[in-house]
Protein backbone atom coordinates (compact mmCIF):
# COMPACT_ATOMS: atom_id res chain seq x y z
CA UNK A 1 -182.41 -205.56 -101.67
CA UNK A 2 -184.55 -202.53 -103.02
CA UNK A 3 -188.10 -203.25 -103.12
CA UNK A 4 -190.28 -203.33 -105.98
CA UNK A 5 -191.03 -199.54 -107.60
CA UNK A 6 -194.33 -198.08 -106.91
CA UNK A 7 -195.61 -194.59 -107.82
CA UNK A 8 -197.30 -193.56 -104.76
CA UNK A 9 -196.95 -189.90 -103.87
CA UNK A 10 -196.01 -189.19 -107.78
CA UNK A 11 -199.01 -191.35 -109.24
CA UNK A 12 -200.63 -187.79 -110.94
CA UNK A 13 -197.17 -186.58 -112.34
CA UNK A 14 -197.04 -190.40 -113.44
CA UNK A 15 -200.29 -190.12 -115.48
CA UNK A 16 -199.19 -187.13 -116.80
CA UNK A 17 -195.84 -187.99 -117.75
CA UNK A 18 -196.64 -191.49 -119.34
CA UNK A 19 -200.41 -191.14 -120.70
CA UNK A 20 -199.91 -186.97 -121.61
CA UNK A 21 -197.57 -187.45 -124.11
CA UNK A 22 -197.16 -188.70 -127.45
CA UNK A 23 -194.59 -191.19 -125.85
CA UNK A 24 -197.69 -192.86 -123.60
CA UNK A 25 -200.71 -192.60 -125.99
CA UNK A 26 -198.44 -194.67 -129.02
CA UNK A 27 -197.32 -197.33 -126.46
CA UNK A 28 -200.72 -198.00 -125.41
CA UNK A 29 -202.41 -197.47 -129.13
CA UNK A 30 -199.76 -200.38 -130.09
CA UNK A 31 -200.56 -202.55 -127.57
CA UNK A 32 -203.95 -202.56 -128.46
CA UNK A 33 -203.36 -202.87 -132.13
CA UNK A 34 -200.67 -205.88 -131.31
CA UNK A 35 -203.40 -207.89 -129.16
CA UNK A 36 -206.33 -207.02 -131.38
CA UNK A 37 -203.87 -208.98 -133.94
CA UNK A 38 -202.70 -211.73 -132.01
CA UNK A 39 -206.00 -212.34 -130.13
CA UNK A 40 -209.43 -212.01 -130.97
CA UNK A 41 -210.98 -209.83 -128.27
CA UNK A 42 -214.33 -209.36 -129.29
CA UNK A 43 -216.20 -212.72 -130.28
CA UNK A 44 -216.77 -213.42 -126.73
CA UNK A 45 -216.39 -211.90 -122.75
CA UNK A 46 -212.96 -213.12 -121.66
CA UNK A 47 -211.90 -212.91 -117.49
CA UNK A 48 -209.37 -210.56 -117.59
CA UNK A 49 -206.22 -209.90 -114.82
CA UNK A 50 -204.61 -206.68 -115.60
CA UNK A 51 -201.17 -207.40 -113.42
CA UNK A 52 -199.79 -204.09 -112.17
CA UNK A 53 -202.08 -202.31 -113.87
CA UNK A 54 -201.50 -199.05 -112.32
CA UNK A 55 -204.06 -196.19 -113.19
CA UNK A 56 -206.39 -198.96 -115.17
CA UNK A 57 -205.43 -197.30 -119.01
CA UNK A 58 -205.33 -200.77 -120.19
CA UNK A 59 -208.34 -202.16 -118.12
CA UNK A 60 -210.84 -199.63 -118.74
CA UNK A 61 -209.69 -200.71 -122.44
CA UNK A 62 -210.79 -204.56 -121.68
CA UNK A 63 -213.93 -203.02 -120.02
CA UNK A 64 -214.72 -201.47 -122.96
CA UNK A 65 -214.25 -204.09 -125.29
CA UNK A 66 -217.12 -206.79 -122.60
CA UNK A 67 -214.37 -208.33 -120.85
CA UNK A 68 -214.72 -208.83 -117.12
CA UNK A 69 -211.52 -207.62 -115.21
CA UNK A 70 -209.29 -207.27 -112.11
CA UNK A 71 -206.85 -204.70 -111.81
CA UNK A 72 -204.05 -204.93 -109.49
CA UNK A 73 -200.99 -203.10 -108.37
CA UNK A 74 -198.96 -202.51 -105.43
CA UNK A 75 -199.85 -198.53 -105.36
CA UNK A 76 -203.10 -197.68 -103.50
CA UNK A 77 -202.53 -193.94 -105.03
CA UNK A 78 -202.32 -195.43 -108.70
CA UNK A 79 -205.35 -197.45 -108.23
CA UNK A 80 -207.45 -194.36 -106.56
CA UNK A 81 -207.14 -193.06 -109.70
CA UNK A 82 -208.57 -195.97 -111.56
CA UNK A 83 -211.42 -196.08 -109.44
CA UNK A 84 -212.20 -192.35 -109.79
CA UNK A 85 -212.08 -193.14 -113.82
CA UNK A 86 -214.11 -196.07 -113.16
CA UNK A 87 -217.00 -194.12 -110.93
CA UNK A 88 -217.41 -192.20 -114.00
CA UNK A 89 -218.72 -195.13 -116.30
CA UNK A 90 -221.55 -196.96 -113.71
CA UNK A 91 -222.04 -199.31 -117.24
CA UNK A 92 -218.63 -201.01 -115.90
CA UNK A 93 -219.15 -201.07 -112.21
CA UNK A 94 -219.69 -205.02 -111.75
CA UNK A 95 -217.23 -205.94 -114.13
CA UNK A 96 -213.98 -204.38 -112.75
CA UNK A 97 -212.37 -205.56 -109.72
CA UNK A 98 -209.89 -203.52 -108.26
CA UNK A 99 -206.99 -205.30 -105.82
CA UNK A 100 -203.88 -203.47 -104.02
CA UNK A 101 -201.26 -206.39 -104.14
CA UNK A 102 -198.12 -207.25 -105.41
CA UNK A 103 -197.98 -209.88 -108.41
CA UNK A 104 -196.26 -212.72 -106.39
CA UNK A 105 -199.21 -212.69 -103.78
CA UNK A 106 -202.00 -212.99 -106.20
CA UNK A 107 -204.38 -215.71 -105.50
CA UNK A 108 -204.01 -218.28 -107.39
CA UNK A 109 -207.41 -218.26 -109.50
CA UNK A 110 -207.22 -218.30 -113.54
CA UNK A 111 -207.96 -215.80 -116.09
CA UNK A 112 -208.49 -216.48 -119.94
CA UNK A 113 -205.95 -213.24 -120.59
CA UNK A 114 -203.41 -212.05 -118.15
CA UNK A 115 -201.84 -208.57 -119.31
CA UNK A 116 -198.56 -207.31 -117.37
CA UNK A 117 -197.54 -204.72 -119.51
CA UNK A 118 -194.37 -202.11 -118.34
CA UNK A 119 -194.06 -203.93 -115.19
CA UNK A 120 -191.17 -206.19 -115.22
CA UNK A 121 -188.43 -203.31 -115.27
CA UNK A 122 -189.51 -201.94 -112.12
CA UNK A 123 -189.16 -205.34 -110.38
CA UNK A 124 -186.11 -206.86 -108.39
CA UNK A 125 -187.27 -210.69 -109.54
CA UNK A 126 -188.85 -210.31 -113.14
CA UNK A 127 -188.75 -214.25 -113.76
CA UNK A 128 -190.37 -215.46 -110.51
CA UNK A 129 -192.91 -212.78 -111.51
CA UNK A 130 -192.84 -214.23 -115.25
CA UNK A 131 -193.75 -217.76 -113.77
CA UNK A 132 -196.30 -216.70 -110.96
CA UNK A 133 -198.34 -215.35 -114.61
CA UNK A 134 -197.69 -217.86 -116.10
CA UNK A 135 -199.17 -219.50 -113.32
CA UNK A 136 -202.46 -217.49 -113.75
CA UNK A 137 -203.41 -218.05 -117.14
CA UNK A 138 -205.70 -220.90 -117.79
CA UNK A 139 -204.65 -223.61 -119.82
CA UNK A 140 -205.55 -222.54 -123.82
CA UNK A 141 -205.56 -218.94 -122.38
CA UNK A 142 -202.98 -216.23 -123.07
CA UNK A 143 -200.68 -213.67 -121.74
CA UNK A 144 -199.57 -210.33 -122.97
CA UNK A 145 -195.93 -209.10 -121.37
CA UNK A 146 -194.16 -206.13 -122.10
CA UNK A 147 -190.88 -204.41 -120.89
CA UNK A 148 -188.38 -201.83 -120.78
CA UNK A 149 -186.12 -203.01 -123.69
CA UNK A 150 -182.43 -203.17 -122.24
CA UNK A 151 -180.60 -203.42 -125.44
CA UNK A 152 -182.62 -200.45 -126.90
CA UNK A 153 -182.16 -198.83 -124.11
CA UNK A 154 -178.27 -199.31 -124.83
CA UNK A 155 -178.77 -198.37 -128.54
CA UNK A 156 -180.84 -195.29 -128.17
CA UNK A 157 -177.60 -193.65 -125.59
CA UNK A 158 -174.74 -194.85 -128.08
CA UNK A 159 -177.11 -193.17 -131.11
CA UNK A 160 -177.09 -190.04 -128.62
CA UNK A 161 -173.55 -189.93 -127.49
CA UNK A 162 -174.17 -191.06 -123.56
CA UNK A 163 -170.90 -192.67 -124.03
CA UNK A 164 -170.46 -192.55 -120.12
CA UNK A 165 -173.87 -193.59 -119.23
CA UNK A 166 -172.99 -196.52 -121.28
CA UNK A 167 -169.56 -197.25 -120.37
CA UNK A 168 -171.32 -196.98 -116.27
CA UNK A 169 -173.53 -200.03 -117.48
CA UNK A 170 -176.64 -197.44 -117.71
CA UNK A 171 -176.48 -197.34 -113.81
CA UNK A 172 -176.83 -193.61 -112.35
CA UNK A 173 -176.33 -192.61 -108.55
CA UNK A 174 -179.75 -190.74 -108.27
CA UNK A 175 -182.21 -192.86 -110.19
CA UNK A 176 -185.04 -190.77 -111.37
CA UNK A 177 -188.14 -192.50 -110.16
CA UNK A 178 -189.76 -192.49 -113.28
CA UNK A 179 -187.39 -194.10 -115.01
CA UNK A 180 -186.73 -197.67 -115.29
CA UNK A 181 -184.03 -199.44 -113.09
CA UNK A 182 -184.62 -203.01 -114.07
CA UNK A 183 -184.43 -203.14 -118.19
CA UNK A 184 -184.80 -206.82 -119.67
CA UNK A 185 -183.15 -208.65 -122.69
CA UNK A 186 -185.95 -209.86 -125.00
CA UNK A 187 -183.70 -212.70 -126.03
CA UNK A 188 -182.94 -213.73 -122.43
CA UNK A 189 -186.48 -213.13 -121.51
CA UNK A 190 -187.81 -215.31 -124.57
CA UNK A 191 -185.03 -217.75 -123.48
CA UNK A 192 -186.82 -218.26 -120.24
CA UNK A 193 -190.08 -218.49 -121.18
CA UNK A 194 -189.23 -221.48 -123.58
CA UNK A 195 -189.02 -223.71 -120.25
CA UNK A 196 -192.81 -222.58 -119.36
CA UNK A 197 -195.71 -224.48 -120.72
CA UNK A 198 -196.04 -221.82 -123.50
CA UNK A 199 -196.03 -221.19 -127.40
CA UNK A 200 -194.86 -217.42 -128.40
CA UNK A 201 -197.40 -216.59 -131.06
CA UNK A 202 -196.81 -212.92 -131.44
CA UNK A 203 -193.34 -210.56 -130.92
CA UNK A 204 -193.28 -206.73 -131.35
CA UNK A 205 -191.19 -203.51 -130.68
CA UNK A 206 -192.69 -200.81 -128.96
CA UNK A 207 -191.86 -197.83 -130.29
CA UNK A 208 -188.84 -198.84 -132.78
CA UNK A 209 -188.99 -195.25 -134.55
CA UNK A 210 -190.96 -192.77 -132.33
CA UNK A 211 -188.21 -192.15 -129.61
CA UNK A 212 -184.70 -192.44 -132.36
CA UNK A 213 -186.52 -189.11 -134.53
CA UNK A 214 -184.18 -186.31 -134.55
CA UNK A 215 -186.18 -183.81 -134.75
CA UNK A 216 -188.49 -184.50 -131.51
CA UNK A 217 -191.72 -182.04 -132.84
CA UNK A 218 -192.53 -184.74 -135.09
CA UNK A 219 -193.27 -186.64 -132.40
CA UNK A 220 -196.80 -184.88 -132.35
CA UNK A 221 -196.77 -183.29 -136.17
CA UNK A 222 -196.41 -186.57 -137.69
CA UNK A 223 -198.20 -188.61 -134.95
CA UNK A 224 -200.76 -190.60 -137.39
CA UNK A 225 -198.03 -190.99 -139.87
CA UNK A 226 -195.44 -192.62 -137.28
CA UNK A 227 -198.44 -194.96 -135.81
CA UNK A 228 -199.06 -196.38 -138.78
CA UNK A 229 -194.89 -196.94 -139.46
CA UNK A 230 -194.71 -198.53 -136.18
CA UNK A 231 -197.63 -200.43 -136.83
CA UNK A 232 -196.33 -201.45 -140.05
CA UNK A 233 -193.06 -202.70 -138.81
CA UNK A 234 -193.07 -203.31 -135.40
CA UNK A 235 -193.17 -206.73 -135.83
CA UNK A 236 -191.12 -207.04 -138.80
CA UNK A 237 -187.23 -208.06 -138.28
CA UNK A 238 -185.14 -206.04 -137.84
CA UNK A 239 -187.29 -203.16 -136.53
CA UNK A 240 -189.11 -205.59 -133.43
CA UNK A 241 -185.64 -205.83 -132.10
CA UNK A 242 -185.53 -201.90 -131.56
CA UNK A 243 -188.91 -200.71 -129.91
CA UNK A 244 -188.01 -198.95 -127.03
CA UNK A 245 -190.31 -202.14 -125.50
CA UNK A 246 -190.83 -204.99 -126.17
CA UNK A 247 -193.90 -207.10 -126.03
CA UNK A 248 -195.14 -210.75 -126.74
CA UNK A 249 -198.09 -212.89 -126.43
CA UNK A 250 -198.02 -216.60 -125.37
CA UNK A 251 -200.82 -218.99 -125.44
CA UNK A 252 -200.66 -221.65 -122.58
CA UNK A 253 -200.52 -224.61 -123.27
């Protein structure tokens, strides 16, 4: 079996790649708009596990909003990175704690927010990882997931003529390392997580317009103008079903 992605040796060209470009910043400006609407983040501190959390773009977000957190992933390259971004704030030095593990051997201590966010499709067993969370949240707490969207990920190569790509079951020979091998079904993943001790309270698409524009300049001409689209709709049927990811909060029960 092939063993869990991690970005070590490419963890620069991986911040780059994912947080240089319009693609990045608007995936990570939704996710914050999408919690900050589910969730009220700022009435009190909330303990915070940031679950593969990779160069800490989402933590050092938590930090900034009080929140006391631990960031974890499975790259010690990734999270040298975090720390050199956290050295340069000394105002957030006791509340981030910074772990090199996989998900499934996380302690088993409770936080009032778990966040896994673009994890799943780089893992070989996304629903023992899905439970394990689950397993870290404290009861009335909450967890944010997100994931490679398979059936967008189908739409978005028929809507570009990848007719073989398709037809190959989006499988290639040489996967490129920064590129998903492990795309989920919302429906089968929401499917699951109806046998967990859960209540879905928020849905989204990531990204239902952003990535399908023709004319790819817009991308960063119309940046503002898309944002507010996708935050407009991303949560509206049909669009939700679309985002290029595809993200939902649960609140333990």
């Amino acid at each position: 079996m092939r063993p869990d992605q991690n970005f070590d040796d490419i963890a620069n060209k991986f911040e780059t790649n994912i947080y240089g470009s319009s693609k990045g910043r608007l995936r990570h400006e939704l996710f914050m708009y999408h919690l900050h609407k589910a969730l009220d983040l700022h009435s009190e501190p909330l303990t915070v596990l940031d679950a593969g959390g990779g160069t800490g773009v989402m933590s050092q977000a938590m930090l900034v909003l009080g929140h006391e957190v631990t960031l974890t992933d499975i790259s010690a390259e990734t999270l040298a990175l975090a720390k050199e971004k956290f050295a340069e704030n000394h105002n957030v030095a006791d509340k981030i704690t910074i772990v090199q593990q996989d998900i499934l051997g996380l302690p088993e201590q409770q936080y009032d927010l778990v966040i896994c966010h673009a994890v799943l499709e780089w893992l070989q067993n996304p629903l023992l990882v899905i439970e394990k969370l689950v397993a870290l949240v404290k009861p009335g707490g909450h967890l944010s997931l997100s994931f490679f969207n398979q059936d967008a990920q189908r739409f978005s190569n028929m809507f570009y003529g990848n007719f073989d790509y398709v037809e190959q079951g989006m499988k290639v020979k040489n996967q490129v390392r920064l590129s998903p091998n492990n795309a989920q079904k919302p429906q089968e993943i929401l499917a699951f997580m109806a046998a967990l001790p859960l209540q879905i309270i928020h849905k989204a698409g990531i990204r239902c317009f952003h990535d399908y524009l023709k004319d790819k300049s817009q991308q960063v001409s119309h940046y503002e103008q898309i944002k507010r689209l996708e935050m407009a709709y991303g949560d509206q049927h049909p669009y939700l079903w679309l985002g290029k990811y595809f993200m939902l909060i649960a609140q333990k029960n």
